[in-house]
C-alpha atoms as a PDB file:
ATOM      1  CA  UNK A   1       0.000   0.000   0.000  1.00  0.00           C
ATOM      2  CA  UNK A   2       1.187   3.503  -0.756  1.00  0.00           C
ATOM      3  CA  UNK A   3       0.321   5.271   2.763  1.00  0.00           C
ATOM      4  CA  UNK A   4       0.575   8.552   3.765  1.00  0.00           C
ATOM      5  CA  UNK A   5       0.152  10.783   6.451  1.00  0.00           C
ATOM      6  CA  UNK A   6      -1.024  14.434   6.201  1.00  0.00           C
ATOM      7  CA  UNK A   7      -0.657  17.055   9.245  1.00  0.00           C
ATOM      8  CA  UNK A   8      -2.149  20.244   8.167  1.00  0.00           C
ATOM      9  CA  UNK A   9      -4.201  22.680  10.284  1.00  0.00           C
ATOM     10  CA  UNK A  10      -5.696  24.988   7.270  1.00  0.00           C
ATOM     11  CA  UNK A  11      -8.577  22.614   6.225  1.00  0.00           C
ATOM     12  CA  UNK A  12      -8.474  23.796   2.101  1.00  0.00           C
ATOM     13  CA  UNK A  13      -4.921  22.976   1.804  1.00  0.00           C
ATOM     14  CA  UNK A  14      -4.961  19.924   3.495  1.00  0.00           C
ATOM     15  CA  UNK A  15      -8.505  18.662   1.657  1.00  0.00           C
ATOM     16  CA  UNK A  16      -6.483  19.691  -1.409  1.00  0.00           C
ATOM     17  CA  UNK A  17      -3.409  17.735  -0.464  1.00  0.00           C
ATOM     18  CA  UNK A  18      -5.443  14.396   0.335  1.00  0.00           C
ATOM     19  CA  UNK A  19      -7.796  14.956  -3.016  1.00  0.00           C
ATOM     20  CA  UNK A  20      -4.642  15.034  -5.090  1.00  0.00           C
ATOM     21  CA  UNK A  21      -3.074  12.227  -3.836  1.00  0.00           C
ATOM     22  CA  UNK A  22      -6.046  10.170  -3.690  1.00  0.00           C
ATOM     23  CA  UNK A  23      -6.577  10.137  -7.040  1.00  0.00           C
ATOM     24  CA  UNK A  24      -2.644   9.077  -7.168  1.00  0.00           C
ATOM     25  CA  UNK A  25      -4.017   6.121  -5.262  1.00  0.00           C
ATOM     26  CA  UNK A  26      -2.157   6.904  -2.384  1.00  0.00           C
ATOM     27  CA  UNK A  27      -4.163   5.686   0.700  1.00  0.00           C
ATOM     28  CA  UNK A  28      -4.141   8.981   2.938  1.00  0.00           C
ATOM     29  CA  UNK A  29      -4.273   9.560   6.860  1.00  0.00           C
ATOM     30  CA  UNK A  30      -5.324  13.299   7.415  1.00  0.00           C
ATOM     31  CA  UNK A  31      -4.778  15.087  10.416  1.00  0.00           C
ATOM     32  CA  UNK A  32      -5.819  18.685  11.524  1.00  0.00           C
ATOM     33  CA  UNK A  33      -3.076  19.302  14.450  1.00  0.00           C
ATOM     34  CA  UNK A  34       0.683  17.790  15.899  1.00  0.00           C
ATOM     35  CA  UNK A  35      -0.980  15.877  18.625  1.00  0.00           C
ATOM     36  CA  UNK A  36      -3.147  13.882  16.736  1.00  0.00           C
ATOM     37  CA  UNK A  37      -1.086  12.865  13.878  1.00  0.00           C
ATOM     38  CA  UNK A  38       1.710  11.917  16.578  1.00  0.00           C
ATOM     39  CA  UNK A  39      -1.022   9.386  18.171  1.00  0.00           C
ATOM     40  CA  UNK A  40      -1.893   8.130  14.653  1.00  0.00           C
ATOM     41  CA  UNK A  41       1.884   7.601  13.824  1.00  0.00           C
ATOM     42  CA  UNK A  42       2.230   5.670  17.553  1.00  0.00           C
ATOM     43  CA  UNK A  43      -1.336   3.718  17.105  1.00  0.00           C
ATOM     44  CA  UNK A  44      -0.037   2.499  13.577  1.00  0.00           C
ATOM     45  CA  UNK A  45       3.289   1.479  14.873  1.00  0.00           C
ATOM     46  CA  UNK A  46       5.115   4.732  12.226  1.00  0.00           C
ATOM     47  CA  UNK A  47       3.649   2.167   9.504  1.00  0.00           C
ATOM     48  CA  UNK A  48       3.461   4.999   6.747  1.00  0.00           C
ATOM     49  CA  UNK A  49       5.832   5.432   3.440  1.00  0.00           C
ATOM     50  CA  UNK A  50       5.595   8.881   3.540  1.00  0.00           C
ATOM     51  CA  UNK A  51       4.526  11.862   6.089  1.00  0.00           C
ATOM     52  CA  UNK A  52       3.542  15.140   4.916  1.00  0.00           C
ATOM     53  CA  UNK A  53       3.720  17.672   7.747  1.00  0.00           C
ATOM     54  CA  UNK A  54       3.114  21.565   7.880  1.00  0.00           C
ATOM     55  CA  UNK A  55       5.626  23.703   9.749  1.00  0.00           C
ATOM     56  CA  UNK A  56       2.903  25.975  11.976  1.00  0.00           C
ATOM     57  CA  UNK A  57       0.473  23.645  13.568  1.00  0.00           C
ATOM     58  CA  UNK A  58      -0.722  24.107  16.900  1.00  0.00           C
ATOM     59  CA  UNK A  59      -0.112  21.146  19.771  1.00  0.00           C
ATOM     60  CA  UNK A  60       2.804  19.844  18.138  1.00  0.00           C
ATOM     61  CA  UNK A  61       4.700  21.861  15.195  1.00  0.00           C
ATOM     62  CA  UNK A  62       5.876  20.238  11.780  1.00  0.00           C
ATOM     63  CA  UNK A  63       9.736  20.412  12.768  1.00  0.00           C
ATOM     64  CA  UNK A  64       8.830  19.065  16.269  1.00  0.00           C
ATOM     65  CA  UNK A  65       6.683  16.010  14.354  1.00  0.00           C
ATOM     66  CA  UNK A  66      10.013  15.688  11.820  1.00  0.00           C
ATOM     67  CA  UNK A  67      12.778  15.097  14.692  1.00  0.00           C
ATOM     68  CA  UNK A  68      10.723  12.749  17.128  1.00  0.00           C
ATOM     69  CA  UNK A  69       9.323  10.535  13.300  1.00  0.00           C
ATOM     70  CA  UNK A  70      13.003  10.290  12.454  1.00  0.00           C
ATOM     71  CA  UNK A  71      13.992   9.429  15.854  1.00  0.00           C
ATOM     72  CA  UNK A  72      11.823   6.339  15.360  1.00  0.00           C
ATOM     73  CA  UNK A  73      12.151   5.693  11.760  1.00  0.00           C
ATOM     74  CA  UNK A  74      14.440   5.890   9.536  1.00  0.00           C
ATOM     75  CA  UNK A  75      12.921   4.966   6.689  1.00  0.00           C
ATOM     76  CA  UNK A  76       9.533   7.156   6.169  1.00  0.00           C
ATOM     77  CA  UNK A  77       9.813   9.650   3.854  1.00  0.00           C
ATOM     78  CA  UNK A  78       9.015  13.080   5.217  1.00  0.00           C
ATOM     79  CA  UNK A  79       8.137  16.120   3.484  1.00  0.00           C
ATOM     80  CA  UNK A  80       7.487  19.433   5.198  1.00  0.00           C
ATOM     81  CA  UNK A  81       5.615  22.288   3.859  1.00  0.00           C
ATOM     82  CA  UNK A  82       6.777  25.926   4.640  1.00  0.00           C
ATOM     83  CA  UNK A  83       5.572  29.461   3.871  1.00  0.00           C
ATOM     84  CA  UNK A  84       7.812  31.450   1.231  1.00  0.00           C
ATOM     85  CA  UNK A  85       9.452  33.663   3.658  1.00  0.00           C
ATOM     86  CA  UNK A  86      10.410  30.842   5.830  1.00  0.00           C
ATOM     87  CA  UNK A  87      13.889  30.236   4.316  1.00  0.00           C
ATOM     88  CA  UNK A  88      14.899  28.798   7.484  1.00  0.00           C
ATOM     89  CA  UNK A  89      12.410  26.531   8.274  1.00  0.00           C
ATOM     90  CA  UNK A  90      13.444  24.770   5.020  1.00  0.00           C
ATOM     91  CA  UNK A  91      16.978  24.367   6.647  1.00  0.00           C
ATOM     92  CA  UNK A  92      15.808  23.203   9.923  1.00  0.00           C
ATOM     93  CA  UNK A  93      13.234  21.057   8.450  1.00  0.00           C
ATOM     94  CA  UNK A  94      16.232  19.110   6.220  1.00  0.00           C
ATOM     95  CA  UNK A  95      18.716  19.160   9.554  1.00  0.00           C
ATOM     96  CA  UNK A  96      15.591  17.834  11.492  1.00  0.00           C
ATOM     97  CA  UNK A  97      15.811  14.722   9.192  1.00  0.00           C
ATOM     98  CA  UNK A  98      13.314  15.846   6.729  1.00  0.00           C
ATOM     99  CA  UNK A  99      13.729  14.509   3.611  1.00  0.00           C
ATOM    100  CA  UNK A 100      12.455  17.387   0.832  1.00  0.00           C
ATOM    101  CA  UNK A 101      10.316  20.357   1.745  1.00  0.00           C
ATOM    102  CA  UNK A 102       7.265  22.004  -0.955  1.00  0.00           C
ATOM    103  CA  UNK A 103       6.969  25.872  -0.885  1.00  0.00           C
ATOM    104  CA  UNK A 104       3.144  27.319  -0.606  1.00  0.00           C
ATOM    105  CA  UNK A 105       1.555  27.811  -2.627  1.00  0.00           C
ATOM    106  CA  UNK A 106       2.367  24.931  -5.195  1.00  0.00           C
ATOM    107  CA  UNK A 107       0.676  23.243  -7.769  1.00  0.00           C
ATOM    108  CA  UNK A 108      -0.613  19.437  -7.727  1.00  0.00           C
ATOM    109  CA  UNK A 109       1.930  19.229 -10.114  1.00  0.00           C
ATOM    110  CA  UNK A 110       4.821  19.858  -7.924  1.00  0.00           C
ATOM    111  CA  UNK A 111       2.593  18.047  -4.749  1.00  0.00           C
ATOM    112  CA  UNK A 112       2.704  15.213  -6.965  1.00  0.00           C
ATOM    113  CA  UNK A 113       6.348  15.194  -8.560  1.00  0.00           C
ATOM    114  CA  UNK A 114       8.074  15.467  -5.161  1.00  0.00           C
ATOM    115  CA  UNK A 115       5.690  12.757  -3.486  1.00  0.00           C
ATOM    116  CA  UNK A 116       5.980  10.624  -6.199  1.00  0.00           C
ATOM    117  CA  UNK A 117       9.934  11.216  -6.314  1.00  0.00           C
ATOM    118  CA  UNK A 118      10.201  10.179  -2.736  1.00  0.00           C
ATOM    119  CA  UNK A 119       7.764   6.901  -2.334  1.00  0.00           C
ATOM    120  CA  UNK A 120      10.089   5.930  -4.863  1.00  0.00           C
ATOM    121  CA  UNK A 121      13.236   6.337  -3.187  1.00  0.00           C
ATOM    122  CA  UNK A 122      11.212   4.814   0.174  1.00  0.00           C
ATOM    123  CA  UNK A 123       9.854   1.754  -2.330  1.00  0.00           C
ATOM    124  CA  UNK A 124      13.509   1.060  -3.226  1.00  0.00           C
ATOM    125  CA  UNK A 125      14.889   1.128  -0.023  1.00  0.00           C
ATOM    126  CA  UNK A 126      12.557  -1.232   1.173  1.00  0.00           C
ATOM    127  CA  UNK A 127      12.950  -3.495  -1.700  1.00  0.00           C
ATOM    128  CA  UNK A 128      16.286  -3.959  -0.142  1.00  0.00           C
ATOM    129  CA  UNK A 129      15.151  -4.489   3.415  1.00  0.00           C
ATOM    130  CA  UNK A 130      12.987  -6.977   2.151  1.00  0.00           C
ATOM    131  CA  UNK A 131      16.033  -8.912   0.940  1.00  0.00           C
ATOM    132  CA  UNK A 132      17.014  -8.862   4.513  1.00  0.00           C
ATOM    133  CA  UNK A 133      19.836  -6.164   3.545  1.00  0.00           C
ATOM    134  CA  UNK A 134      21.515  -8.268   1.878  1.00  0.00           C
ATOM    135  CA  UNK A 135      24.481  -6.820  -0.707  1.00  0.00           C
ATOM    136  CA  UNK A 136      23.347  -8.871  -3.876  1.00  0.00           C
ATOM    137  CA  UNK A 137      20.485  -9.001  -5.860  1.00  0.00           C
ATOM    138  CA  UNK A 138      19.952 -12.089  -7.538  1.00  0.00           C
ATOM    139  CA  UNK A 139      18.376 -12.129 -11.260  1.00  0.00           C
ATOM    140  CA  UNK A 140      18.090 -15.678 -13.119  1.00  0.00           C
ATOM    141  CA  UNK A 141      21.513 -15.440 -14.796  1.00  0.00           C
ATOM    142  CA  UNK A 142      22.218 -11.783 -13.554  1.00  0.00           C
ATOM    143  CA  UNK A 143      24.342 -10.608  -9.503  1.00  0.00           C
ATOM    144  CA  UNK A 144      23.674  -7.276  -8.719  1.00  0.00           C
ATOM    145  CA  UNK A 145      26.197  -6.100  -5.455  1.00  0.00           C
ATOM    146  CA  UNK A 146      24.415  -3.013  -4.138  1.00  0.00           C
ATOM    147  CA  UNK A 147      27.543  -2.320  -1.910  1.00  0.00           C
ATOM    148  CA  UNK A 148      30.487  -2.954  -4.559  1.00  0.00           C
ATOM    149  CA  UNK A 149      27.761  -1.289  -7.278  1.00  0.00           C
ATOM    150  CA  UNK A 150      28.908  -3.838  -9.594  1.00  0.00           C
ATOM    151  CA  UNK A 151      27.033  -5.993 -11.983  1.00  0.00           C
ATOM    152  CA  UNK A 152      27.795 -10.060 -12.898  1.00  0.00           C
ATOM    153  CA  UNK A 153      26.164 -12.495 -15.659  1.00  0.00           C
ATOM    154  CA  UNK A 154      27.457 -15.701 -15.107  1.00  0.00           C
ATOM    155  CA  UNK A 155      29.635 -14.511 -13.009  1.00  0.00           C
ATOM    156  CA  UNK A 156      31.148 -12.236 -15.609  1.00  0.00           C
ATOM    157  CA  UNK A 157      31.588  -8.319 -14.653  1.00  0.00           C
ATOM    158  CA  UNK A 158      29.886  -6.209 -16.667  1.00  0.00           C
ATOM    159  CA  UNK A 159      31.061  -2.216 -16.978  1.00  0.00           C
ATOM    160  CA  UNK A 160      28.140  -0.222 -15.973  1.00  0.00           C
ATOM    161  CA  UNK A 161      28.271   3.916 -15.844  1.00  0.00           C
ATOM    162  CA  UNK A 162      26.880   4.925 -12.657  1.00  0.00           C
ATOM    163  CA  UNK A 163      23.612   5.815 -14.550  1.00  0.00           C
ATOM    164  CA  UNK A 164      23.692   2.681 -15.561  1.00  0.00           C
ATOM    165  CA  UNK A 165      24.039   0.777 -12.558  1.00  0.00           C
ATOM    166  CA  UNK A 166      21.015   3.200 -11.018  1.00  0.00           C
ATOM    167  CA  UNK A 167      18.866   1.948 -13.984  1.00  0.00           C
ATOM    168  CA  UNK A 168      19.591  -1.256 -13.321  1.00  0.00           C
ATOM    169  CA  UNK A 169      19.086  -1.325  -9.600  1.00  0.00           C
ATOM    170  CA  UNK A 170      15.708   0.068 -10.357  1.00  0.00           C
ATOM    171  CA  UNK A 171      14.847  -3.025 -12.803  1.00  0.00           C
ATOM    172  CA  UNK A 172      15.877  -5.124  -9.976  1.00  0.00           C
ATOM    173  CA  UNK A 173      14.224  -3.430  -7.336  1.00  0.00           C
ATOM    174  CA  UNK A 174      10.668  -3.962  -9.757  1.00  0.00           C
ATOM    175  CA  UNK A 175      10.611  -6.877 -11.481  1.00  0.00           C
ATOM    176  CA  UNK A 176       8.270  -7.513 -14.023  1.00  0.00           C
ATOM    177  CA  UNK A 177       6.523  -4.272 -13.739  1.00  0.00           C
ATOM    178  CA  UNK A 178       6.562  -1.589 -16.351  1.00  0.00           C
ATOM    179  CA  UNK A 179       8.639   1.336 -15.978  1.00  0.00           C
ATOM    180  CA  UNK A 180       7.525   4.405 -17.555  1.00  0.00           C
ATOM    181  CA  UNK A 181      10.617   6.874 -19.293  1.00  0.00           C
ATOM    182  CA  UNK A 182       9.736   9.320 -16.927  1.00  0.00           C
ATOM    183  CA  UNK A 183       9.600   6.930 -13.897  1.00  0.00           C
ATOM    184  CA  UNK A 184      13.439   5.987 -14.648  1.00  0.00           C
ATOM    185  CA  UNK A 185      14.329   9.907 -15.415  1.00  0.00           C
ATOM    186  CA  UNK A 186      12.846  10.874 -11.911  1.00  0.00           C
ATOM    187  CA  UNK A 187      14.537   7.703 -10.060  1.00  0.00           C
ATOM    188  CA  UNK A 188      18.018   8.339 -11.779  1.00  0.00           C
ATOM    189  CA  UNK A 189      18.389  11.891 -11.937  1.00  0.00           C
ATOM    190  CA  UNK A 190      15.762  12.965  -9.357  1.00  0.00           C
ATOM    191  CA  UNK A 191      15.755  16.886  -9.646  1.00  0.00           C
ATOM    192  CA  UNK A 192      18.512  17.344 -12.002  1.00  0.00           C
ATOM    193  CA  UNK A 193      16.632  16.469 -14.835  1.00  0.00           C
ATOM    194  CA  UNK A 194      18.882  17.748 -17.406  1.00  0.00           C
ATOM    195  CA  UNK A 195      17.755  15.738 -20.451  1.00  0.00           C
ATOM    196  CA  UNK A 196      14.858  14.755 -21.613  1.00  0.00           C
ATOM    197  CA  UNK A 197      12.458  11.107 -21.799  1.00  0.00           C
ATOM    198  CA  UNK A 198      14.929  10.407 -24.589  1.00  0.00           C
ATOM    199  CA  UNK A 199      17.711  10.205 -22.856  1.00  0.00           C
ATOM    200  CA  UNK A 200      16.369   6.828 -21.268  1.00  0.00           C
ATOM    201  CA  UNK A 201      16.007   5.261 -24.623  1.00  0.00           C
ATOM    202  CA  UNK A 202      19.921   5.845 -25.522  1.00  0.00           C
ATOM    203  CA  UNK A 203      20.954   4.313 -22.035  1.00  0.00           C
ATOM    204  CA  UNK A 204      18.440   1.209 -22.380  1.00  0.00           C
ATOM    205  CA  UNK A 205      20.354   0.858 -25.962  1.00  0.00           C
ATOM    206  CA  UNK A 206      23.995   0.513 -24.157  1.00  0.00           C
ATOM    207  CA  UNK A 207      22.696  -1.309 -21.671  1.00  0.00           C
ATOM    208  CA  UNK A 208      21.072  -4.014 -24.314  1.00  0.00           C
ATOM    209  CA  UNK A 209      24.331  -3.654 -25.783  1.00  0.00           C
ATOM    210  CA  UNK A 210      26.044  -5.143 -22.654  1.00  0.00           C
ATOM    211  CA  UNK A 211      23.763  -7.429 -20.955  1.00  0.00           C
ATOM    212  CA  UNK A 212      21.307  -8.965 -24.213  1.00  0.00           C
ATOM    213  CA  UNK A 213      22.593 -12.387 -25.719  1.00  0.00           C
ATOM    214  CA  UNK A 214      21.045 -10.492 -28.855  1.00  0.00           C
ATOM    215  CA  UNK A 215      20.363  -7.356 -28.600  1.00  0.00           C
ATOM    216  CA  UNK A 216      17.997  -6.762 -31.476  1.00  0.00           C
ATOM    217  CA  UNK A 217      16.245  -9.292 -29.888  1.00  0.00           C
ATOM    218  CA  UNK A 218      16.380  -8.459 -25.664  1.00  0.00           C
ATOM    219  CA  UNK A 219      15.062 -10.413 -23.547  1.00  0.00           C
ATOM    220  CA  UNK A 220      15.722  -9.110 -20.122  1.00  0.00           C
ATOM    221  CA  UNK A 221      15.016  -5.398 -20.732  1.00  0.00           C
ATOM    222  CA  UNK A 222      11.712  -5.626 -22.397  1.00  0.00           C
ATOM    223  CA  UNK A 223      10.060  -2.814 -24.231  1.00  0.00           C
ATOM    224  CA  UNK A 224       6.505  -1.719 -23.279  1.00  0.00           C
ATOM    225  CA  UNK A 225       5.385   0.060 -26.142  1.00  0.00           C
ATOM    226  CA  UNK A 226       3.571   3.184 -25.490  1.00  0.00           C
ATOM    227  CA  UNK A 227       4.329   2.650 -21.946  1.00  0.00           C
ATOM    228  CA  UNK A 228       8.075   1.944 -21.222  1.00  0.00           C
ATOM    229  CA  UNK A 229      10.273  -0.925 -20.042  1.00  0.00           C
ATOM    230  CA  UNK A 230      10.419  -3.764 -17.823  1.00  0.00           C
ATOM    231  CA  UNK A 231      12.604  -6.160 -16.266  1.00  0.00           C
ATOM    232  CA  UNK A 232      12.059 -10.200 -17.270  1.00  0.00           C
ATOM    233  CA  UNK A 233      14.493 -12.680 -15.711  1.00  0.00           C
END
């Protein structure tokens, strides 16, 4: 499940918030004050992807919520929302252990983009816990050392960029599910987006070039047309 908390006092942005991310299909716990969304985040056992909190809340504030949630989890992804003249509360918010912060006003685009950008991230990272931390992910004929960043098939290294590697770690990490362009731009080059959807396309080509026993022909990095790619054993 894609769960999120949302700690917001001012009723229209936070019914906004939720609405948005709703129809993401995110699965959303809404809060009006500090206190409460602290005894949600107890109750549940901090069993949330992603928390959302506002700075200025009354009971307990945003930063307050962001130190004590990373004190017992390390994991959650936590954005905090600030006013535009709080330059500082961005700073704090990132010392407190926050992981990105969204300026008001802001679009659903940019609620979206950076919420997206981080359940990623959070999905990823618990891909790897789920494989009891282990430093190699195993892929029929394919070893992928997440420590060494190195790549084997059939126990033969194969030179990956670091680009590369990050694309491939992400096939790993979702096997068999599609991948759109813009899914792999985001999770490679988060917000330095330099290039364009294209420039997915001409990496998937190298890395076919490397890794396919033909690679007019792949079989591993699979083409979903109109769509993206996926990852087939």
């Amino acid at each position: 499940m894609k769960r999120i908390i949302v700690a917001e006092d001012e009723s229209v942005i936070r019914e906004f918030i939720v609405i948005n991310l709703e129809r993401a299909g995110y699965q959303v716990t809404e809060c009006d004050d500090g206190l409460k969304a602290w005894e949600v985040l107890e109750n549940s056992n901090f069993d949330f992807e992603i928390a959302i909190f506002d700075v200025m809340m009354p009971g307990i504030d945003g930063m307050e919520l962001c130190k004590n949630l990373r004190k017992k989890s390390s994991t959650i992804g936590i954005i905090i929302l600030t006013a535009k003249s709080q330059e500082m509360d961005k700073i704090s918010g990132l010392m407190h252990g926050a992981d990105d912060y969204i300026v008001k006003p802001f679009s659903p685009s940019e609620l979206m983009a950076r919420v997206d950008a981080l359940y990623r991230r959070v999905a990823v990272n618990s891909q790897i816990k789920e494989n009891n931390f282990k430093e190699i992910i195993s892929s029929g004929d394919f070893l992928l050392n997440l420590v060494r960043r190195t790549l084997e098939k059939k126990g033969k290294r194969i030179n990956l960029t670091k680009n590369e590697f990050q694309i491939m770690e992400y096939f790993f990490s979702n096997p068999g599910q599609i991948l759109s362009r813009e899914d792999i731009l985001n999770h490679v080059w988060e917000h330095d987006q330099s290039g364009d959807e294209k420039i997915i396309d001409v990496n998937v080509r190298r890395l076919r070039m490397k890794i396919e026993d033909d690679p007019s022909h792949p079989t591993h990095i699979v083409t979903a047309w109109g769509s993206g790619y996926k990852w087939q054993n």
